[in-house]
C-alpha atoms as a PDB file:
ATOM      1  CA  UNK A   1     113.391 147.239 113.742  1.00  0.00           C
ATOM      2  CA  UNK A   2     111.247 146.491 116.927  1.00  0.00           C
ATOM      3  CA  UNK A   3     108.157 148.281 114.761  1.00  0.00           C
ATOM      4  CA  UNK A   4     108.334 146.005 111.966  1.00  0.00           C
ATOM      5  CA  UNK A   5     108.877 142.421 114.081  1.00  0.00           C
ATOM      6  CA  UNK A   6     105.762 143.964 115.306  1.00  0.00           C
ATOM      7  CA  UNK A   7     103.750 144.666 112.129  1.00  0.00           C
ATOM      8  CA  UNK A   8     104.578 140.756 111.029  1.00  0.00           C
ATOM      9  CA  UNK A   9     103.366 139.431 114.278  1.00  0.00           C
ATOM     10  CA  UNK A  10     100.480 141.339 114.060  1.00  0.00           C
ATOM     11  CA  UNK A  11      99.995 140.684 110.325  1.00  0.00           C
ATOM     12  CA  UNK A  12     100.633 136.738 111.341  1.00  0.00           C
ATOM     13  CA  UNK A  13      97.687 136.979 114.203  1.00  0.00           C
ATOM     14  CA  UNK A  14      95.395 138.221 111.505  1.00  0.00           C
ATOM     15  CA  UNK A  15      96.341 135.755 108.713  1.00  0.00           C
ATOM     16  CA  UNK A  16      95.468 133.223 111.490  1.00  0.00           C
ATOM     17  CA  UNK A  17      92.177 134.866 112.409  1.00  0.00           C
ATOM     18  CA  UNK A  18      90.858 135.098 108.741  1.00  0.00           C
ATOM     19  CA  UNK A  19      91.983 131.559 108.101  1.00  0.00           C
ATOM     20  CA  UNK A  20      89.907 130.138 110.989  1.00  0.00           C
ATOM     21  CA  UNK A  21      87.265 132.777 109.540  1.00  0.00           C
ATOM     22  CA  UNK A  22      87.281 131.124 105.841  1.00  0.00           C
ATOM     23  CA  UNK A  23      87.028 127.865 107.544  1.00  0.00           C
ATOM     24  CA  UNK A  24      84.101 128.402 109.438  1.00  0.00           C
ATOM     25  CA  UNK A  25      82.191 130.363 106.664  1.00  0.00           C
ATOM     26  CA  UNK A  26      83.102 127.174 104.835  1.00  0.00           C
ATOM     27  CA  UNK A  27      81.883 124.622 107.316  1.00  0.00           C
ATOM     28  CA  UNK A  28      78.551 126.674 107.463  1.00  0.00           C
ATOM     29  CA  UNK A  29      78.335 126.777 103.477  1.00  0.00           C
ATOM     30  CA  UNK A  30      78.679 122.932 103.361  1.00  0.00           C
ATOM     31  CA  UNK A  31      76.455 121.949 106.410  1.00  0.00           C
ATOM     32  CA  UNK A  32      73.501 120.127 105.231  1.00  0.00           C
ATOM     33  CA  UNK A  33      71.461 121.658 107.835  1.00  0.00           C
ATOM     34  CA  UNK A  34      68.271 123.949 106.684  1.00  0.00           C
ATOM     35  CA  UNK A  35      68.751 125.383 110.217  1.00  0.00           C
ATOM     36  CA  UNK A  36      72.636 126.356 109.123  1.00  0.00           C
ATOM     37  CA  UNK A  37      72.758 127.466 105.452  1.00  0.00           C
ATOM     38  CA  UNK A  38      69.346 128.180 103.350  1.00  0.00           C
ATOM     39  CA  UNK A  39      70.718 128.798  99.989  1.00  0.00           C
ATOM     40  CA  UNK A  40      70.379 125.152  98.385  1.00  0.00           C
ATOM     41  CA  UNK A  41      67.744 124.424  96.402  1.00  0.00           C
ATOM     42  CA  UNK A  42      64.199 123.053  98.500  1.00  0.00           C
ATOM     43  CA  UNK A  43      64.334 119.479  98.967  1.00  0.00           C
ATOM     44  CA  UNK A  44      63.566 116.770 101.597  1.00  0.00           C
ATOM     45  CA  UNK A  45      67.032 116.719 102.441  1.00  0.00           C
ATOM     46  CA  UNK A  46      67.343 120.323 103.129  1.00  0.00           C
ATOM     47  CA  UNK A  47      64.077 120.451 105.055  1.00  0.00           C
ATOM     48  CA  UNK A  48      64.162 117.208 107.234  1.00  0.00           C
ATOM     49  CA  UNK A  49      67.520 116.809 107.489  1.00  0.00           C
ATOM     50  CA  UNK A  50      68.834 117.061 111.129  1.00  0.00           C
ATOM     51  CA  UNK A  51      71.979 118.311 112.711  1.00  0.00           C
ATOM     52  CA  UNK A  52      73.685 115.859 114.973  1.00  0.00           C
ATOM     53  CA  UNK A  53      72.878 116.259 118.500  1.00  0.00           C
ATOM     54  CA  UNK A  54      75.210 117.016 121.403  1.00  0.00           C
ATOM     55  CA  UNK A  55      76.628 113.705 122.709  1.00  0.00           C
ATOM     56  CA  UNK A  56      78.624 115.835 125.705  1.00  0.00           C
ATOM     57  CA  UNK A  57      81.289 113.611 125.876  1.00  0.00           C
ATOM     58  CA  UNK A  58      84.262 113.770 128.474  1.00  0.00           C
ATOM     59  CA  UNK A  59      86.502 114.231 125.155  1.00  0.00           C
ATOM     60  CA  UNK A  60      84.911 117.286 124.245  1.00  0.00           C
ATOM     61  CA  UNK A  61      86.439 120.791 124.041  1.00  0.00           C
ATOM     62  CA  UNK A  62      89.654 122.137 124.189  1.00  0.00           C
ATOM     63  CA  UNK A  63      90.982 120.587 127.178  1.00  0.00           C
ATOM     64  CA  UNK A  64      88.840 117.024 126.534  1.00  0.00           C
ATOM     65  CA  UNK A  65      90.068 114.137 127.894  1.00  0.00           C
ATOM     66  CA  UNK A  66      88.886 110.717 127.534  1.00  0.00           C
ATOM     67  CA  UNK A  67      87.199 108.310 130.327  1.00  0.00           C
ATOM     68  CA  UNK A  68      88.480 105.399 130.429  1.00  0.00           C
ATOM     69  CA  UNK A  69      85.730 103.479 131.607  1.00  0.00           C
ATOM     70  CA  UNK A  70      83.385 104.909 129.076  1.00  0.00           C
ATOM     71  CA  UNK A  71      85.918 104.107 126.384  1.00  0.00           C
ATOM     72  CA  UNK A  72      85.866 100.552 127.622  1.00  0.00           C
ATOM     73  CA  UNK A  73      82.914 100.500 127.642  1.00  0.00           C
ATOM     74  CA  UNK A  74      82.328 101.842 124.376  1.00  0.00           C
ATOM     75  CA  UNK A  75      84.652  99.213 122.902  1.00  0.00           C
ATOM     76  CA  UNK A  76      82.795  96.698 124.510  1.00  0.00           C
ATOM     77  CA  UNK A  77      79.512  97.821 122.332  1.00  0.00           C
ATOM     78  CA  UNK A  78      82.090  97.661 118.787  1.00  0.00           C
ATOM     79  CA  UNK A  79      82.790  94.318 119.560  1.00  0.00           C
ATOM     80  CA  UNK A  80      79.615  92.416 120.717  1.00  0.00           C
ATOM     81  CA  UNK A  81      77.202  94.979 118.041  1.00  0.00           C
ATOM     82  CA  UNK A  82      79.198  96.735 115.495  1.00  0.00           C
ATOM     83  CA  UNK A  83      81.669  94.533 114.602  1.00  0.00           C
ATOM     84  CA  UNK A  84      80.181  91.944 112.716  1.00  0.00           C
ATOM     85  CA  UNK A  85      79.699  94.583 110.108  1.00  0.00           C
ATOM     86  CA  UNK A  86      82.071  97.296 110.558  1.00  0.00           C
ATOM     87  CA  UNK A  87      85.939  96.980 110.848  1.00  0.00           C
ATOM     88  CA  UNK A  88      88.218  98.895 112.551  1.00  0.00           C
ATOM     89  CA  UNK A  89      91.210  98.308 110.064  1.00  0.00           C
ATOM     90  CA  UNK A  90      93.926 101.060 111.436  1.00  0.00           C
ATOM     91  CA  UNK A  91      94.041 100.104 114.984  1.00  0.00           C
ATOM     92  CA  UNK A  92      95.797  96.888 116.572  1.00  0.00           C
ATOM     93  CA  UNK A  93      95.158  95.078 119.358  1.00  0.00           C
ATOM     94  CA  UNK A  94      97.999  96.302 121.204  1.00  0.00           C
ATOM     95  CA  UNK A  95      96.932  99.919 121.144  1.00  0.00           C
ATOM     96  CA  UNK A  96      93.686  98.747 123.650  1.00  0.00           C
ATOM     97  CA  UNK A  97      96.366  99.576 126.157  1.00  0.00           C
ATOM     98  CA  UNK A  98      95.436 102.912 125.909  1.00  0.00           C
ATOM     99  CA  UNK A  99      92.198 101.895 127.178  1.00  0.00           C
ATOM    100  CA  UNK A 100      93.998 101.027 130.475  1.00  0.00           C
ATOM    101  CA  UNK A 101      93.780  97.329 130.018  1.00  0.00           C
ATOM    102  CA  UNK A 102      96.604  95.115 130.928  1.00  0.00           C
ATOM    103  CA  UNK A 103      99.339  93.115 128.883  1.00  0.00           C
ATOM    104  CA  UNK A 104      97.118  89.619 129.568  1.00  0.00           C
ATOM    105  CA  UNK A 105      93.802  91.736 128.733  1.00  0.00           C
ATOM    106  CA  UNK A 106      94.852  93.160 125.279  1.00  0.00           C
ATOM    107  CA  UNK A 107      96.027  89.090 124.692  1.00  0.00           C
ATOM    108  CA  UNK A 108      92.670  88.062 125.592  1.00  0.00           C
ATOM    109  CA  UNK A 109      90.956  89.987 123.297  1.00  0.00           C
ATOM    110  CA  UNK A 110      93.242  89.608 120.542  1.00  0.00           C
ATOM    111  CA  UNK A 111      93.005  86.009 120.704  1.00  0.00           C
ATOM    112  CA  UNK A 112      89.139  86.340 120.803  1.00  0.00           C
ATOM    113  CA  UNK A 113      89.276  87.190 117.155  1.00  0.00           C
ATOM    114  CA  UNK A 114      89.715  83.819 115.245  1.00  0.00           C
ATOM    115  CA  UNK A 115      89.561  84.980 112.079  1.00  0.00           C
ATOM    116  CA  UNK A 116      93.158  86.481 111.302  1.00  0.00           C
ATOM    117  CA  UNK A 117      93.929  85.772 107.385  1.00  0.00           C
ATOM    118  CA  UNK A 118      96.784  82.968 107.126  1.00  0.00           C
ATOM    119  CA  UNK A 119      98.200  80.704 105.160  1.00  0.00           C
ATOM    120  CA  UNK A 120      98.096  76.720 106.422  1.00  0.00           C
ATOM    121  CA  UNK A 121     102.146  76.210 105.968  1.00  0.00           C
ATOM    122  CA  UNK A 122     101.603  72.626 104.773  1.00  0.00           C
ATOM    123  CA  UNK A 123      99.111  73.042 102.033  1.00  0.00           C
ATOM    124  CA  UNK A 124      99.947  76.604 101.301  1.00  0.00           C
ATOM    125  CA  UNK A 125      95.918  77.089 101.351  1.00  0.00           C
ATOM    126  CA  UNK A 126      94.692  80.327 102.818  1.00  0.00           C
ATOM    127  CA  UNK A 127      93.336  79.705 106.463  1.00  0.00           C
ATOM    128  CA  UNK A 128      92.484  81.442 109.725  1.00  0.00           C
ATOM    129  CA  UNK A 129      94.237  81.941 113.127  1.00  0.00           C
ATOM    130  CA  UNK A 130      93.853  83.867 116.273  1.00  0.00           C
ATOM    131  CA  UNK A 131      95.167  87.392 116.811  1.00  0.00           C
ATOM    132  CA  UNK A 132      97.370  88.419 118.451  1.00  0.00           C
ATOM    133  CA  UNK A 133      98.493  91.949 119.755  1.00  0.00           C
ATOM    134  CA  UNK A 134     100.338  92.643 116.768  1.00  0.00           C
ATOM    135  CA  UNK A 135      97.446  91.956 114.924  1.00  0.00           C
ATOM    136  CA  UNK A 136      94.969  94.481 113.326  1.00  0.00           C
ATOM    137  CA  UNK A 137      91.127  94.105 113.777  1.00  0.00           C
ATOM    138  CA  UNK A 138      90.266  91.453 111.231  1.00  0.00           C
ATOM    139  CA  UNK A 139      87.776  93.053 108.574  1.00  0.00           C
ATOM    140  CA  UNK A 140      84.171  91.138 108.792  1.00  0.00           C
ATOM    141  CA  UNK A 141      83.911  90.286 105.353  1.00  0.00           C
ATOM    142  CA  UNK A 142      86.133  88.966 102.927  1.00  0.00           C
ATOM    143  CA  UNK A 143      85.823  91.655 100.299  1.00  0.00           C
ATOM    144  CA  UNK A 144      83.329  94.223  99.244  1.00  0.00           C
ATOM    145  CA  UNK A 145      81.661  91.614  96.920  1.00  0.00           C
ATOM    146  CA  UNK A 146      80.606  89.709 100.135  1.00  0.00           C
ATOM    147  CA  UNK A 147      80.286  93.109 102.181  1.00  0.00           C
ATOM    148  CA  UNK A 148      77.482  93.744  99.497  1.00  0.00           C
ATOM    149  CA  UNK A 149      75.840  91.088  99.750  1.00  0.00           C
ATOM    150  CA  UNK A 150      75.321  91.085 103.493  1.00  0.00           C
ATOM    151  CA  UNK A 151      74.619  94.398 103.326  1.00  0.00           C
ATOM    152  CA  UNK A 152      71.702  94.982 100.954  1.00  0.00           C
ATOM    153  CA  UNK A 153      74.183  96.300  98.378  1.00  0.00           C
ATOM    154  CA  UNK A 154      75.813  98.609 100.963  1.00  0.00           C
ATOM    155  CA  UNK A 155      79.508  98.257 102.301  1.00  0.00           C
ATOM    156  CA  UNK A 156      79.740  99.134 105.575  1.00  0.00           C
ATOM    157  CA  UNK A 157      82.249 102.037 106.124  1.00  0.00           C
ATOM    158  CA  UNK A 158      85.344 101.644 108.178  1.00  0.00           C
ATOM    159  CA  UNK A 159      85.336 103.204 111.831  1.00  0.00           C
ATOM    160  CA  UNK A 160      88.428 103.405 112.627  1.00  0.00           C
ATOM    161  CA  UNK A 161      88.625 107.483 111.559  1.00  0.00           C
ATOM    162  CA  UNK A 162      84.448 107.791 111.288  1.00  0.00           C
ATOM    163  CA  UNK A 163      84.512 110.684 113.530  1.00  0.00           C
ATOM    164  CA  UNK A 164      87.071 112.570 111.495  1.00  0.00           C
ATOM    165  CA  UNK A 165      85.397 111.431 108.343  1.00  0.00           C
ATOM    166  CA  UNK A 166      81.900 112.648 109.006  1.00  0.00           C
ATOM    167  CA  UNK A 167      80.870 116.152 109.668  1.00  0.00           C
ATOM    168  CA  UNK A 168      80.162 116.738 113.018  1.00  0.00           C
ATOM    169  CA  UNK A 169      82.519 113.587 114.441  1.00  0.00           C
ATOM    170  CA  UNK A 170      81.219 111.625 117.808  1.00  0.00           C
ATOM    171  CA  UNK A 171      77.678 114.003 117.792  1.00  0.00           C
ATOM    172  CA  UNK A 172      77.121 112.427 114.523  1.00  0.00           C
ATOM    173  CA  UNK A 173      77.860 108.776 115.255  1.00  0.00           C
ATOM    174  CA  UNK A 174      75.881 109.385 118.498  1.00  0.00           C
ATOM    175  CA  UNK A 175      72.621 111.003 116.551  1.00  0.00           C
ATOM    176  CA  UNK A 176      72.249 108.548 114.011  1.00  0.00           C
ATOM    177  CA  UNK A 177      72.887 105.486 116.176  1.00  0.00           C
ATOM    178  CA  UNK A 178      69.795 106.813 118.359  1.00  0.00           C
ATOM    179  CA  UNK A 179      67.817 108.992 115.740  1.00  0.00           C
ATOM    180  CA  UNK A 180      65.841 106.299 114.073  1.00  0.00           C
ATOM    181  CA  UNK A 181      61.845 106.487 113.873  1.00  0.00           C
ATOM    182  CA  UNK A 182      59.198 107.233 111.376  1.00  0.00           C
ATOM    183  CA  UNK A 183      58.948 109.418 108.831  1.00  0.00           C
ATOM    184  CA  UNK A 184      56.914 112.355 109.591  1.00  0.00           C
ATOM    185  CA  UNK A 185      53.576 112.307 107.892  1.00  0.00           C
ATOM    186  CA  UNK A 186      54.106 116.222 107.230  1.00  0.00           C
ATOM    187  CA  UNK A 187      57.657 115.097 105.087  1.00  0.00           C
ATOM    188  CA  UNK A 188      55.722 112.736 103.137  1.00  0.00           C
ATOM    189  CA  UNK A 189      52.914 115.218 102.053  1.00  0.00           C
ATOM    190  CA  UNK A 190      55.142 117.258 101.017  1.00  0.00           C
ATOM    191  CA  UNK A 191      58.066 115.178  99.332  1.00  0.00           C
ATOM    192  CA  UNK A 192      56.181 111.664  98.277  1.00  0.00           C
ATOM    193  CA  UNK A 193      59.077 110.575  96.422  1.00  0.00           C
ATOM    194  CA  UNK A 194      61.078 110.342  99.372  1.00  0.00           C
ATOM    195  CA  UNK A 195      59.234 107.821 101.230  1.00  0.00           C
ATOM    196  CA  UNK A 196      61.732 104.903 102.752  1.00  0.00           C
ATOM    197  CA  UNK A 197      62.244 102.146 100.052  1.00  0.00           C
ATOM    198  CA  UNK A 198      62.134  98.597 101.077  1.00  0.00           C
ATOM    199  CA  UNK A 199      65.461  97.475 102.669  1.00  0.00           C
ATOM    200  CA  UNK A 200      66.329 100.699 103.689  1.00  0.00           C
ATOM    201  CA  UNK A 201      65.310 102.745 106.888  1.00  0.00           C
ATOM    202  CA  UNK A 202      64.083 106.041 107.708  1.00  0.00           C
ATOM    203  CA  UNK A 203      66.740 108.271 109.987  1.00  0.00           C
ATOM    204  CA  UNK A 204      66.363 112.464 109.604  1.00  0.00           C
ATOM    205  CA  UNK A 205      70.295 112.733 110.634  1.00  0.00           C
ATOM    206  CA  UNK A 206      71.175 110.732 107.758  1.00  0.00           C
ATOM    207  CA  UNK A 207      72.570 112.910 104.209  1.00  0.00           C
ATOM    208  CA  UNK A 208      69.635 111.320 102.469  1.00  0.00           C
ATOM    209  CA  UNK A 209      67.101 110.421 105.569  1.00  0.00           C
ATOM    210  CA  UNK A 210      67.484 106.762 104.365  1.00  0.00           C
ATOM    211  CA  UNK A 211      70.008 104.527 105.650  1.00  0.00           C
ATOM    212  CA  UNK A 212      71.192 100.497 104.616  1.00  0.00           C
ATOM    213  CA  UNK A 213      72.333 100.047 108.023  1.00  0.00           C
ATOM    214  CA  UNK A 214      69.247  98.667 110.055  1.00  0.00           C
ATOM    215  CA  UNK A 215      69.175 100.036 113.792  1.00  0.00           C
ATOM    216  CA  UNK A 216      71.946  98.169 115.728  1.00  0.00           C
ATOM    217  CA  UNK A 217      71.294  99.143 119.044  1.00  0.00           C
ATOM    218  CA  UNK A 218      67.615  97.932 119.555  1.00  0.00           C
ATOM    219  CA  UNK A 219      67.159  98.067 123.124  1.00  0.00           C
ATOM    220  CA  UNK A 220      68.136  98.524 126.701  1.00  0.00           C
ATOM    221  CA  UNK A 221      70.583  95.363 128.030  1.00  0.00           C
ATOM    222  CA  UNK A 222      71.756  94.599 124.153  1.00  0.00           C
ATOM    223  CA  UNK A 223      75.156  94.970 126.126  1.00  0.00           C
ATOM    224  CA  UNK A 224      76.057  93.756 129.796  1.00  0.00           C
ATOM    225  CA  UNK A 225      78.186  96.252 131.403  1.00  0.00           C
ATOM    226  CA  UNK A 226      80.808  94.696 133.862  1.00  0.00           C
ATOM    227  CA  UNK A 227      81.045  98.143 135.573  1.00  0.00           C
ATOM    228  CA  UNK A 228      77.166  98.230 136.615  1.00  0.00           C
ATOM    229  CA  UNK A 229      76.443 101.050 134.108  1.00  0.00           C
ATOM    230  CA  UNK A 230      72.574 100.828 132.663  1.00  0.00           C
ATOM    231  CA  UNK A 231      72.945  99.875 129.205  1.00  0.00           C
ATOM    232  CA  UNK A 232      70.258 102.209 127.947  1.00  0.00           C
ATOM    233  CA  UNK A 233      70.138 102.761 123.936  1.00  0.00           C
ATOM    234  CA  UNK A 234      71.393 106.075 124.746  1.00  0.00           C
ATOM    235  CA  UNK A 235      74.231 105.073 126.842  1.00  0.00           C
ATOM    236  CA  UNK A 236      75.678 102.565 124.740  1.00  0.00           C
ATOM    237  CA  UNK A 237      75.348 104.671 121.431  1.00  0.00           C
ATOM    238  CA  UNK A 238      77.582 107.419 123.965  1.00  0.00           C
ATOM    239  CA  UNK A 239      80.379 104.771 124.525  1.00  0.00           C
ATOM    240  CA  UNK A 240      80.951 103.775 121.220  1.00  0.00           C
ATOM    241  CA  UNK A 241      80.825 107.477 120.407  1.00  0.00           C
ATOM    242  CA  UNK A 242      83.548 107.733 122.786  1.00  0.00           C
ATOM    243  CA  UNK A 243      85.410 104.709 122.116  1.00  0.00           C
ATOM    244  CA  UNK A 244      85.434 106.056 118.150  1.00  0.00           C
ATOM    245  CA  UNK A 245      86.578 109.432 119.176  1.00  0.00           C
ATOM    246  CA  UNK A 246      90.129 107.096 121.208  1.00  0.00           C
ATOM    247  CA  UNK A 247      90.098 105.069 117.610  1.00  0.00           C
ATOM    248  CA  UNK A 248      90.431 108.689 115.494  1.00  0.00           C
ATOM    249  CA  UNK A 249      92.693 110.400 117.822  1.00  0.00           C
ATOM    250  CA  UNK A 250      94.278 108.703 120.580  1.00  0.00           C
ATOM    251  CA  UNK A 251      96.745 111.556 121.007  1.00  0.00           C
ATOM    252  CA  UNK A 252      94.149 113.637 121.878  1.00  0.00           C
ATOM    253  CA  UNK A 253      94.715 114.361 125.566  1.00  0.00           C
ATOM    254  CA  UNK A 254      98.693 115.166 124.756  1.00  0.00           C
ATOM    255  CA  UNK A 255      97.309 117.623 121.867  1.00  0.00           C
ATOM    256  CA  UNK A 256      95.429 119.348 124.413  1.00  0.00           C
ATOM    257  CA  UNK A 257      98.299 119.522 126.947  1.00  0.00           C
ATOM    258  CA  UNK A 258     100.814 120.710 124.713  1.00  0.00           C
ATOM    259  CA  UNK A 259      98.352 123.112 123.304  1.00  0.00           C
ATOM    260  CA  UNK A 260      97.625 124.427 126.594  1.00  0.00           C
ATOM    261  CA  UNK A 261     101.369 125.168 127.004  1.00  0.00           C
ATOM    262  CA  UNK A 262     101.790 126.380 124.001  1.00  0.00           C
ATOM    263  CA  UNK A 263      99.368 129.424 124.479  1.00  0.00           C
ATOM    264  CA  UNK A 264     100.687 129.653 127.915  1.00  0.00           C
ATOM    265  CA  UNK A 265     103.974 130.129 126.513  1.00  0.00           C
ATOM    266  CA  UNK A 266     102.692 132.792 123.845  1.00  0.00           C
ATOM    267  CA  UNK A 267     101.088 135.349 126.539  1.00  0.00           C
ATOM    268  CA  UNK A 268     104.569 134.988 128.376  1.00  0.00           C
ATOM    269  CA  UNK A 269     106.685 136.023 125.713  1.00  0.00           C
ATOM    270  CA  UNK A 270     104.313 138.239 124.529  1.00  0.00           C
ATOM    271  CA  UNK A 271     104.135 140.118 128.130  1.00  0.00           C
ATOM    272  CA  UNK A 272     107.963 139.989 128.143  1.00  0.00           C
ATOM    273  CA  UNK A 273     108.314 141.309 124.401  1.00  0.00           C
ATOM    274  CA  UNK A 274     105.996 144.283 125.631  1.00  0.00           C
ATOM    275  CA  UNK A 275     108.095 144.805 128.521  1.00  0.00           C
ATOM    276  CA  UNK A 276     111.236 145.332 127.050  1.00  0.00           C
ATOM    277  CA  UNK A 277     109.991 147.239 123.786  1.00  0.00           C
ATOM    278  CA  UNK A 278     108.311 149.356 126.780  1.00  0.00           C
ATOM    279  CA  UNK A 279     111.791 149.537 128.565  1.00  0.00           C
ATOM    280  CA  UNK A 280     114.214 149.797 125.567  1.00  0.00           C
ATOM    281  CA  UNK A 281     111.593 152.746 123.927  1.00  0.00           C
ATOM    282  CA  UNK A 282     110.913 154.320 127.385  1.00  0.00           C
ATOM    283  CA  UNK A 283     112.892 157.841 126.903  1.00  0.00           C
ATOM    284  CA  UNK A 284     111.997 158.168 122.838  1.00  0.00           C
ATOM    285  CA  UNK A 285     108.879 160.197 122.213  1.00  0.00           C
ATOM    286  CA  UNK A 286     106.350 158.156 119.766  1.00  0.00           C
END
């Protein structure tokens, strides 16, 4: 009995492993990378394209957990830069408080947006008022038609789960929000056809090295930090990293915890599962 509670634990363990194992081959199989998987066909993309760089956020790793002044600040750089084109649809005003700001705080900047759809209860016309915590971020345009329009035929994604969505999560965001520059004279010998077309701009990390979305951090001081913090291009496209990473997963210090007990739990029962097979088995020859 005790040898075959054993074989399915064991057989679990290495369902697990080659699970995590098909996942990974996977992941390597769809990375975009040249550097990462070499069987696709030659092309600029394959060649030029870049894997995200290493943002090394607080968040990061298996027992991550978030700064909460870098998250601040981070949100501070969505609202004054990135959201007049990019929403933030899943998350409400009230869940800022998990940015440690207070009751009157999270009211503040709820009421800050003046744009929260309504209708004008006299004339039954669609209007505008200001949020409140209950509220949602308000999306910037009124519909992809105008999105569009704004956006040299592009519609700006959502970023409320961007570093979820995209392969490679915050190191992504971080890399193409500081990874613009010229195309490399040696890419355009080689692949002419890929040279930037107007209205679009040239950034390696990037699926298709050209991007709709024009830089949006342009220089150092586009942002005033109230906690003295330089407001390099680097640094701010790190916050909003951050502040993206909260967005997708503010549960993401508890995961850790309870993960961390979890496999603390595991090596205790499995010590005191070895024990007693050891001390029920001790007198019966194997």
């Amino acid at each position: 009995m005790v040898r075959g509670i054993a074989f399915l634990v064991g057989a679990a363990f290495a369902a697990v492993l080659a699970w995590a194992l098909f996942w990974t081959v996977q992941g390597l199989m769809t990375d975009s990378s040249p550097k990462i998987w070499s069987g696709a066909p030659e092309s600029a993309e394959t060649d030029f394209h870049l894997h995200p760089r290493a943002a090394n956020l607080a968040s990061d790793g298996i027992m991550g957990k978030f700064d909460k002044q870098q998250l601040q600040r981070g949100f501070q750089v969505y609202k004054e830069v990135c959201s007049a084109c990019h929403s933030l649809r899943f998350v409400a005003f009230r869940d800022l408080k998990g940015l440690d700001y207070s009751d009157g705080q999270v009211k503040a900047i709820a009421a800050g947006f003046d744009t929260i759809p309504t209708t004008n209860p006299d004339t039954g016309e669609p209007a505008t008022r200001k949020g409140t915590p209950a509220d949602r971020f308000p999306m910037p345009f009124a519909n992809d038609i105008a999105a569009r329009a704004a956006n040299n035929n592009a519609i700006p994604p959502d970023l409320s789960y961007i570093t979820r969505a995209r392969h490679g999560g915050a190191d992504y965001v971080y890399s193409l929000l500081t990874g613009y520059r010229p195309q490399s004279a040696e890419m355009l010998a080689k692949f002419p056809e890929i040279k930037t077309p107007k209205g679009l701009y040239s950034n390696p990390y990037f699926a298709n090295l050209n991007i709709a979305m024009p830089p949006p951090l342009k220089s150092e001081g586009q942002v005033q930090y109230a906690d003295g913090t330089k407001p390099t291009v680097d640094q701010m496209a790190k916050d909003v990293s951050a502040f993206l990473v909260w967005t997708a997963d503010p549960q993401l210090e508890t995961r850790h915890q309870y993960g961390f007990f979890a496999v603390l739990f595991l090596l205790i029962s499995s010590g005191l599962a070895f024990g007693a097979y050891r001390n029920i088995w001790r007198d019966v020859k194997h």
